[in-house]
C-alpha atoms as a PDB file:
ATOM      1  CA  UNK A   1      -0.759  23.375  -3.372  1.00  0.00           C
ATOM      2  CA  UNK A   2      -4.209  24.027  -4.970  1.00  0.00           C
ATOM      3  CA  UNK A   3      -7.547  22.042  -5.430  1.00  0.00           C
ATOM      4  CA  UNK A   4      -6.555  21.046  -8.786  1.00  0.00           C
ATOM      5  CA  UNK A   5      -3.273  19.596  -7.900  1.00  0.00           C
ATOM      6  CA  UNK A   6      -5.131  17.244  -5.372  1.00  0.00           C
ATOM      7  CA  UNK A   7      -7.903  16.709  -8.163  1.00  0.00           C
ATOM      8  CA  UNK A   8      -5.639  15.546 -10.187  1.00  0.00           C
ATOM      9  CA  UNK A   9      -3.901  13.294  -7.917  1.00  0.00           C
ATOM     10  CA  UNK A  10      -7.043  11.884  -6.687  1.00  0.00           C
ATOM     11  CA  UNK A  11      -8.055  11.134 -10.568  1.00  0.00           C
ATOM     12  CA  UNK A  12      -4.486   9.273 -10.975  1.00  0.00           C
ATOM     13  CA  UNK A  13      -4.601   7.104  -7.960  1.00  0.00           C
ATOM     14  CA  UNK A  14      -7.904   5.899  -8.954  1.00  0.00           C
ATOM     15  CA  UNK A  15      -6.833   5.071 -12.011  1.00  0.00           C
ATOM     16  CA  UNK A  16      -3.807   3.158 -10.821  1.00  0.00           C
ATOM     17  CA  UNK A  17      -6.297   1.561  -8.767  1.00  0.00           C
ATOM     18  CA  UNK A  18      -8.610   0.337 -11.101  1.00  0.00           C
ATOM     19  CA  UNK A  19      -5.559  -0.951 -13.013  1.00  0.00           C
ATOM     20  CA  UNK A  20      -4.462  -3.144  -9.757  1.00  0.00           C
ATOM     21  CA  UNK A  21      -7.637  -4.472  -9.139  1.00  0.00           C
ATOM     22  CA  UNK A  22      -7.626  -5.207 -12.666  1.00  0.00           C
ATOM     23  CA  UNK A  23      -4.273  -7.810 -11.757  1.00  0.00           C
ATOM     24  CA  UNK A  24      -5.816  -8.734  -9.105  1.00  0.00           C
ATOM     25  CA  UNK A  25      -8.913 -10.018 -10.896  1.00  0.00           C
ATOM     26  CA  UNK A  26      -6.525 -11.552 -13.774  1.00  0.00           C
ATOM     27  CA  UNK A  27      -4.638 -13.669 -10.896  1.00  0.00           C
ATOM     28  CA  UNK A  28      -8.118 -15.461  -9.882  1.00  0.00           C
ATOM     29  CA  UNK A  29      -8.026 -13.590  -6.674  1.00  0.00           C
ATOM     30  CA  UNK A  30     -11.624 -12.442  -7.042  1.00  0.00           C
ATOM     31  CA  UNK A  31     -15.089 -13.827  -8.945  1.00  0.00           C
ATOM     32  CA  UNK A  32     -18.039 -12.782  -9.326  1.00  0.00           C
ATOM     33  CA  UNK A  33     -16.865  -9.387 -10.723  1.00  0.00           C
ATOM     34  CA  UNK A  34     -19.967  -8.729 -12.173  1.00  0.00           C
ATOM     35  CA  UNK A  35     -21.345  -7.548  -8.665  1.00  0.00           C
ATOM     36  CA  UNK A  36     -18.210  -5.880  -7.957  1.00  0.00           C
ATOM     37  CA  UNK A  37     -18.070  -1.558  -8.688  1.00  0.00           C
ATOM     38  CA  UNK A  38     -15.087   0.730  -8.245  1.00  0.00           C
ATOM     39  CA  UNK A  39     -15.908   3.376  -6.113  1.00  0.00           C
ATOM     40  CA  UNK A  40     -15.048   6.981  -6.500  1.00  0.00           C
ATOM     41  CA  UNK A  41     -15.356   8.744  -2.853  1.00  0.00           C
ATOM     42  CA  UNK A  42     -13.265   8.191  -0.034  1.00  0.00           C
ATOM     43  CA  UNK A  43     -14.519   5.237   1.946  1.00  0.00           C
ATOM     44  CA  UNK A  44     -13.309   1.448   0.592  1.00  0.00           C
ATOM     45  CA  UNK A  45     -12.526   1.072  -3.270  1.00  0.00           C
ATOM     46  CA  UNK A  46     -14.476  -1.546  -3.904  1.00  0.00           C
ATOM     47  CA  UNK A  47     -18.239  -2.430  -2.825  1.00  0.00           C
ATOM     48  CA  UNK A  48     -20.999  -4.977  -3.875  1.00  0.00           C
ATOM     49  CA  UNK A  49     -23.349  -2.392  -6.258  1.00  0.00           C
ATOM     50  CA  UNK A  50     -26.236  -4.654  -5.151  1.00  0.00           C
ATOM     51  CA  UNK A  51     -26.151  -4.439  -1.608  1.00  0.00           C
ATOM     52  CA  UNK A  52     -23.015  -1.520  -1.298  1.00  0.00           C
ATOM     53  CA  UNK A  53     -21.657  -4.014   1.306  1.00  0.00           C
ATOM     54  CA  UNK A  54     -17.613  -3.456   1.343  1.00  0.00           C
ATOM     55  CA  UNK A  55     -15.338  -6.042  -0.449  1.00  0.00           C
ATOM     56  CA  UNK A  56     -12.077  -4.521  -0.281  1.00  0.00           C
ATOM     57  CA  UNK A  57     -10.017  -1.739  -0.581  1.00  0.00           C
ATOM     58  CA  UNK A  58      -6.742  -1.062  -2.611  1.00  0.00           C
ATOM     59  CA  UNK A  59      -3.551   1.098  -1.168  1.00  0.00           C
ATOM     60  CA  UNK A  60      -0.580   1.375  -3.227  1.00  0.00           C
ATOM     61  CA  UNK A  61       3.207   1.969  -1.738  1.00  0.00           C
ATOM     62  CA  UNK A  62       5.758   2.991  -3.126  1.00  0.00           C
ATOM     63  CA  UNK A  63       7.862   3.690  -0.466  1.00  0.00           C
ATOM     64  CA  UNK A  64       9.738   2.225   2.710  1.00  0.00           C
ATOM     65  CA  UNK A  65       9.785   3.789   6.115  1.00  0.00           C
ATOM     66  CA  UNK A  66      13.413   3.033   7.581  1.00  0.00           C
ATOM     67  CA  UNK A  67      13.997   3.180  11.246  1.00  0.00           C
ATOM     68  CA  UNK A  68      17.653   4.261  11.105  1.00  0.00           C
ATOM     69  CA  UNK A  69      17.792   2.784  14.994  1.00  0.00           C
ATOM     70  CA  UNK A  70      16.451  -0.728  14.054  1.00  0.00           C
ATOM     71  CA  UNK A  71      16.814  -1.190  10.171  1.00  0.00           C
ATOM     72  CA  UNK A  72      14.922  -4.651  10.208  1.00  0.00           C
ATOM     73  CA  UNK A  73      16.516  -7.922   7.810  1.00  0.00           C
ATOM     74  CA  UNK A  74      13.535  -8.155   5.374  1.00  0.00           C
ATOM     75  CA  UNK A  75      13.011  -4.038   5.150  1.00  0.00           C
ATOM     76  CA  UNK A  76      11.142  -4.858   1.446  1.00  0.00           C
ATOM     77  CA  UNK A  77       8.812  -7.791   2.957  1.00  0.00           C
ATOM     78  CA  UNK A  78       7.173  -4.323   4.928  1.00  0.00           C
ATOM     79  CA  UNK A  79       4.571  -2.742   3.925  1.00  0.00           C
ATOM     80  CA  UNK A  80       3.119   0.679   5.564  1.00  0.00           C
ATOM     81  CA  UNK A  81      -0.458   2.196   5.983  1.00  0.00           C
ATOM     82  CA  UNK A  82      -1.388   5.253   8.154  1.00  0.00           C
ATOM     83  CA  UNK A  83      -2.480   4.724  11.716  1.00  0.00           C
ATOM     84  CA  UNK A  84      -5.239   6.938  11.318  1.00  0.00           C
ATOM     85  CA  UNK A  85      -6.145   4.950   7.763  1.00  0.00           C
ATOM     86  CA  UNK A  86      -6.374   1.422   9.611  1.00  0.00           C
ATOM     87  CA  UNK A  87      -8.369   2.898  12.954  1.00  0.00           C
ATOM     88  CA  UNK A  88     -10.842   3.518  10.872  1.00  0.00           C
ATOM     89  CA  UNK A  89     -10.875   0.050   8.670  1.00  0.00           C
ATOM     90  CA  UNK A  90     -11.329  -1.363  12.534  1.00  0.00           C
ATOM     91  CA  UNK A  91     -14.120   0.922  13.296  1.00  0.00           C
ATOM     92  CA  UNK A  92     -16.163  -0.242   9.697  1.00  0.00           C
ATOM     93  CA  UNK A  93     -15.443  -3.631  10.256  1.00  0.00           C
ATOM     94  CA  UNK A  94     -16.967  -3.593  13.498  1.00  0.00           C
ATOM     95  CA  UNK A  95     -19.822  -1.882  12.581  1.00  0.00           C
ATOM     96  CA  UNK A  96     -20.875  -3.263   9.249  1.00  0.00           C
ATOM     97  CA  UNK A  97     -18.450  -6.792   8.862  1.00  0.00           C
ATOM     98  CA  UNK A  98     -15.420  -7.269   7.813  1.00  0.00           C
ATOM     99  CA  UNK A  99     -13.733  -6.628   4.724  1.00  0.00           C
ATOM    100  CA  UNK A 100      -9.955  -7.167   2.869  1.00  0.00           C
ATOM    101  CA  UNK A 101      -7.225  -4.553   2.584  1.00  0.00           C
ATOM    102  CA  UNK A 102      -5.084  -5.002  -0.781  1.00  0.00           C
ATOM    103  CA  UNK A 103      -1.590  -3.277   0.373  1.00  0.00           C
ATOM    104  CA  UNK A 104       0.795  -2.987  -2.733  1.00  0.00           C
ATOM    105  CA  UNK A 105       3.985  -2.600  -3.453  1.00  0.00           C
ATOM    106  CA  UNK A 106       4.673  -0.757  -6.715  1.00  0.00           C
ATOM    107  CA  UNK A 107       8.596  -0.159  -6.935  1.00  0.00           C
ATOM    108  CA  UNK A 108       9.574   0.007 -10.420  1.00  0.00           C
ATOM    109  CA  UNK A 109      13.691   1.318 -11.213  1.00  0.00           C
ATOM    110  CA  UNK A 110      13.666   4.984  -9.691  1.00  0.00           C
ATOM    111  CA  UNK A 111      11.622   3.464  -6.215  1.00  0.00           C
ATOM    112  CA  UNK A 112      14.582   0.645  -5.842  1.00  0.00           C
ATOM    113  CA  UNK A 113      17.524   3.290  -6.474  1.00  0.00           C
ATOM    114  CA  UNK A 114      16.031   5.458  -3.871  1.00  0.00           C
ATOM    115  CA  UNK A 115      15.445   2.712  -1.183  1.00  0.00           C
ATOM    116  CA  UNK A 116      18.030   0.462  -1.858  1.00  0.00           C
ATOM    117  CA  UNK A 117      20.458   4.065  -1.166  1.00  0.00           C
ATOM    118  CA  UNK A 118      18.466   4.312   1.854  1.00  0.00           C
ATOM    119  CA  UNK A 119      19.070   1.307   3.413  1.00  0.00           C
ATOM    120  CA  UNK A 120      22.835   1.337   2.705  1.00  0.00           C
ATOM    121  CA  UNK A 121      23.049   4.260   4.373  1.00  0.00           C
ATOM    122  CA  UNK A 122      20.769   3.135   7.795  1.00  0.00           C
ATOM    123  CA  UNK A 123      22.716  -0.443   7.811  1.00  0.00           C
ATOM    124  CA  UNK A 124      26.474  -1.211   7.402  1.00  0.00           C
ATOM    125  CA  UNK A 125      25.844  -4.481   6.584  1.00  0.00           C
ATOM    126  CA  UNK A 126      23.717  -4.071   3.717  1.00  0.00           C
ATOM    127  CA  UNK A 127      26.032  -1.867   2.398  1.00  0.00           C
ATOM    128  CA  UNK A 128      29.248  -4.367   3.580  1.00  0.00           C
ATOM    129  CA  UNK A 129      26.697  -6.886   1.595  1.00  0.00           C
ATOM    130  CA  UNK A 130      25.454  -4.779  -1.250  1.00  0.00           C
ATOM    131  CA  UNK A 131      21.762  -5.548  -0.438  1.00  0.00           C
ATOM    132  CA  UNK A 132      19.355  -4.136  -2.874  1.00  0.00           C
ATOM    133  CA  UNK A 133      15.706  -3.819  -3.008  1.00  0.00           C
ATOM    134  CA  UNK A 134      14.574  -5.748  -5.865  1.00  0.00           C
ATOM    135  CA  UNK A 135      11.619  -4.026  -8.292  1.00  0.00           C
ATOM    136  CA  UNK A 136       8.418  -5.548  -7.321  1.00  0.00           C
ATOM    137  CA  UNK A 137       4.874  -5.340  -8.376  1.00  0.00           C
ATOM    138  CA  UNK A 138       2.916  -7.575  -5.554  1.00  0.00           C
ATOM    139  CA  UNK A 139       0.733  -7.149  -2.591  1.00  0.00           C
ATOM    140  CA  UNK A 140      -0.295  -8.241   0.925  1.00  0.00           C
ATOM    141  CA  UNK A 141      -3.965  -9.213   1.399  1.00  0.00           C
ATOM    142  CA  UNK A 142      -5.481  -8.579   4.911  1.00  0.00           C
ATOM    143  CA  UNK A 143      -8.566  -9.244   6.705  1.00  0.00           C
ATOM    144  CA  UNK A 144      -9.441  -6.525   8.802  1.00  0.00           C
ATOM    145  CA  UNK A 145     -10.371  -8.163  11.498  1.00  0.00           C
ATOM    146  CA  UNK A 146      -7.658 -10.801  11.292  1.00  0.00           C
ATOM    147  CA  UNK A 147      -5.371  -7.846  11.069  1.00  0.00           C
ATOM    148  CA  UNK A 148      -6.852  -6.721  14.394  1.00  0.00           C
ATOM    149  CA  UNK A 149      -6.865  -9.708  16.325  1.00  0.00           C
ATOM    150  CA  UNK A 150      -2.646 -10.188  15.119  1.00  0.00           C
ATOM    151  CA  UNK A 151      -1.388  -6.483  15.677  1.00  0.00           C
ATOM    152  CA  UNK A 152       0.718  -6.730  18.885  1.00  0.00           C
ATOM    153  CA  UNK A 153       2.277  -9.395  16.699  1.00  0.00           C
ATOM    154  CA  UNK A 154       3.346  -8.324  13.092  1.00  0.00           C
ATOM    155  CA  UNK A 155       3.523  -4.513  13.615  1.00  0.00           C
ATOM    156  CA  UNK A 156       5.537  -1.725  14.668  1.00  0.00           C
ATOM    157  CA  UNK A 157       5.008   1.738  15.156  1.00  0.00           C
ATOM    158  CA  UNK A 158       6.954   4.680  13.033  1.00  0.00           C
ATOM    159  CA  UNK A 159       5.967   8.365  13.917  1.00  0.00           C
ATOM    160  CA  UNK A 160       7.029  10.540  11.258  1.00  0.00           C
ATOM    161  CA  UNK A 161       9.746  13.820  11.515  1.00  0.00           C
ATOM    162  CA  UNK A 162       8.558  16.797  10.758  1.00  0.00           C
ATOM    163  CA  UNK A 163      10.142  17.592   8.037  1.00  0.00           C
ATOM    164  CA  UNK A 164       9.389  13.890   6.379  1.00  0.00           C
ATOM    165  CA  UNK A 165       5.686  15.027   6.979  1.00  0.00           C
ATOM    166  CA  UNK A 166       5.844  17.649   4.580  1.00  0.00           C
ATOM    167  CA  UNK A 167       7.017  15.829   1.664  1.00  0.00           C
ATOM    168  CA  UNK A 168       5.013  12.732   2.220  1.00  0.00           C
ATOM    169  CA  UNK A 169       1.216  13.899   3.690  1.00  0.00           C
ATOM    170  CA  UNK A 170      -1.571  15.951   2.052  1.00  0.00           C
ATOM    171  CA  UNK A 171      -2.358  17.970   4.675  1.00  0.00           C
ATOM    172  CA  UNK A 172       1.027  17.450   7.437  1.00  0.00           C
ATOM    173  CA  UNK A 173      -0.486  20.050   9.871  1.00  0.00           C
ATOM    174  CA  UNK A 174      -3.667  17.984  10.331  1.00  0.00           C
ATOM    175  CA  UNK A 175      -2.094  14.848  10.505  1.00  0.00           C
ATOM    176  CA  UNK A 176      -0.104  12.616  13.520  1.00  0.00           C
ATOM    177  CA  UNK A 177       2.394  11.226  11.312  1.00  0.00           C
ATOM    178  CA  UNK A 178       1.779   7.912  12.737  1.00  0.00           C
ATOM    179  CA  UNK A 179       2.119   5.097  10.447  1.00  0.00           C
ATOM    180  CA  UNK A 180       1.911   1.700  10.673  1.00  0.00           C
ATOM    181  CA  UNK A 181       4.608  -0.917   9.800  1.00  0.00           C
ATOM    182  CA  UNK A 182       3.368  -4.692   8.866  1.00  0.00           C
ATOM    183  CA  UNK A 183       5.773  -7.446   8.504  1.00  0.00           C
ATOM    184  CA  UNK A 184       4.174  -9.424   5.969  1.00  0.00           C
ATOM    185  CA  UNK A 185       5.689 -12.457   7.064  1.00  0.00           C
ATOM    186  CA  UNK A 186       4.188 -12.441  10.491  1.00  0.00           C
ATOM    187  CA  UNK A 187       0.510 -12.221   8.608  1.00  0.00           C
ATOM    188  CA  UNK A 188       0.402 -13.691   5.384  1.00  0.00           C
ATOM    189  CA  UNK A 189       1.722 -14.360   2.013  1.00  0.00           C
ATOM    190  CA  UNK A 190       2.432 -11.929  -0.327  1.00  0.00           C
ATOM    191  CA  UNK A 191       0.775 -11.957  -4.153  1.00  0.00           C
ATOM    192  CA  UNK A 192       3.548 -11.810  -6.947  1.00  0.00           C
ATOM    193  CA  UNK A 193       1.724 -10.103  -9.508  1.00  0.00           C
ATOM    194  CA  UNK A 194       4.726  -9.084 -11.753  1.00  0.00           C
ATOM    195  CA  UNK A 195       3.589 -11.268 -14.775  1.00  0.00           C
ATOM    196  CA  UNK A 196       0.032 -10.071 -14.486  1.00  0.00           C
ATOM    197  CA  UNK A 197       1.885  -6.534 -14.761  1.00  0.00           C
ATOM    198  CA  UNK A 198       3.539  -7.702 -18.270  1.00  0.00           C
ATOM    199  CA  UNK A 199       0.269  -8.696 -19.134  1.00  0.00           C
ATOM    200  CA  UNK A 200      -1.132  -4.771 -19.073  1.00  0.00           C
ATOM    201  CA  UNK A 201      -0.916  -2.482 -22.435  1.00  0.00           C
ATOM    202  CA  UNK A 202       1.729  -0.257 -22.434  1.00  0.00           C
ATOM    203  CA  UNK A 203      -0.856   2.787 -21.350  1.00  0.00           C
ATOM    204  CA  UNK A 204      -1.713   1.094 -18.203  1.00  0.00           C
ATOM    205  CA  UNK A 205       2.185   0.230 -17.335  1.00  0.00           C
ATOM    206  CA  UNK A 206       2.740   3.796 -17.806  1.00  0.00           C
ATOM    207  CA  UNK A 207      -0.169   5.081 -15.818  1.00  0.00           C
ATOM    208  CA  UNK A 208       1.385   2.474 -12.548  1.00  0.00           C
ATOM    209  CA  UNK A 209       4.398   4.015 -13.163  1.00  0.00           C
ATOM    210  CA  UNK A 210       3.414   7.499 -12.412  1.00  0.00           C
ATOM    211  CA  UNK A 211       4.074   8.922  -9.002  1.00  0.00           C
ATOM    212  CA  UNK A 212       1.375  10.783  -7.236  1.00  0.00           C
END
């Protein structure tokens, strides 16, 4: 793929960010916005532009990561971020304080066709039971450190196949494959933000909706 297909994508996620910090900010979740600036490089999304001290930082999912030997009850109530990706939150934490990670879950029709066949087909008994994942448009809020000091107990481990490292990573020859799995449950509550969604213009629902 060439530079201006990752251009591109890197223009779109940041787009689709500034749109879910945008819900987040309409739920009351954050104040002070003034001092608040979206970022545009590759460290934490958002940052005090007084001080540059990090607030938070936004990742958006739209996918589930289904362990075909230990397909878990509440698959959708899981929400994934790279191993590599949260090493390093730990390392900025620790050197400069701590900060929040916004983890989303964006999973509009096609997203809940294509897990909701997935599961099915990993568990009998959500197929036996017809279990679906329901469309969603929420996130799990995390302290870093909090997130650190609770790992042993709301995460597993999923290393990647190869070939599911070609479709899914940038750069799959560069990268471990290693993701991590956090049952949101086990950590916190989860933000429904579907009616902040129905508040956006139709431009911005369309922009969410895009895949990468």
């Amino acid at each position: 793929m060439n530079k201006s297909f990752f251009d591109n994508r890197f223009r779109l996620i940041k787009q689709q960010e500034e749109i879910c910090y945008k819900m987040l900010r309409n739920a009351g979740y954050f104040s002070g916005t003034d001092s608040i600036e979206i970022t545009d490089d590759y460290d934490v999304d958002l940052r005090n532009k007084y001080n540059n001290r990090r607030c938070a930082d936004i990742k958006i999912g739209r996918t589930l990561y289904i362990d075909c030997n230990n397909v878990l009850p509440n698959e959708e109530e899981q929400y994934i971020i790279k191993e590599k990706q949260l090493l390093k939150y730990f390392e900025l934490a620790e050197k400069d304080g701590d900060f929040f990670v916004y983890l989303f879950h964006l999973f509009f029709i096609k997203e809940c066709e294509l897990l909701t066949k997935r599961l099915q087909s990993y568990s009998s008994n959500a197929k036996k039971n017809n279990i679906k994942i329901k469309a969603q448009v929420n996130c799990l809020p995390i302290s870093v450190n909090y997130l650190r000091r609770r790992i042993s107990k709301c995460t597993t481990k999923i290393h990647l196949k190869e070939e599911i490292k070609k479709s899914y990573l940038v750069n799959p020859e560069l990268e471990d494959g290693c993701l991590i799995k956090i049952n949101a449950p086990k950590i916190g509550p989860i933000i429904n933000l579907k009616h902040q969604y129905l508040m956006l213009d139709q431009k911005e629902k369309e922009i969410l909706q895009v895949l990468p």
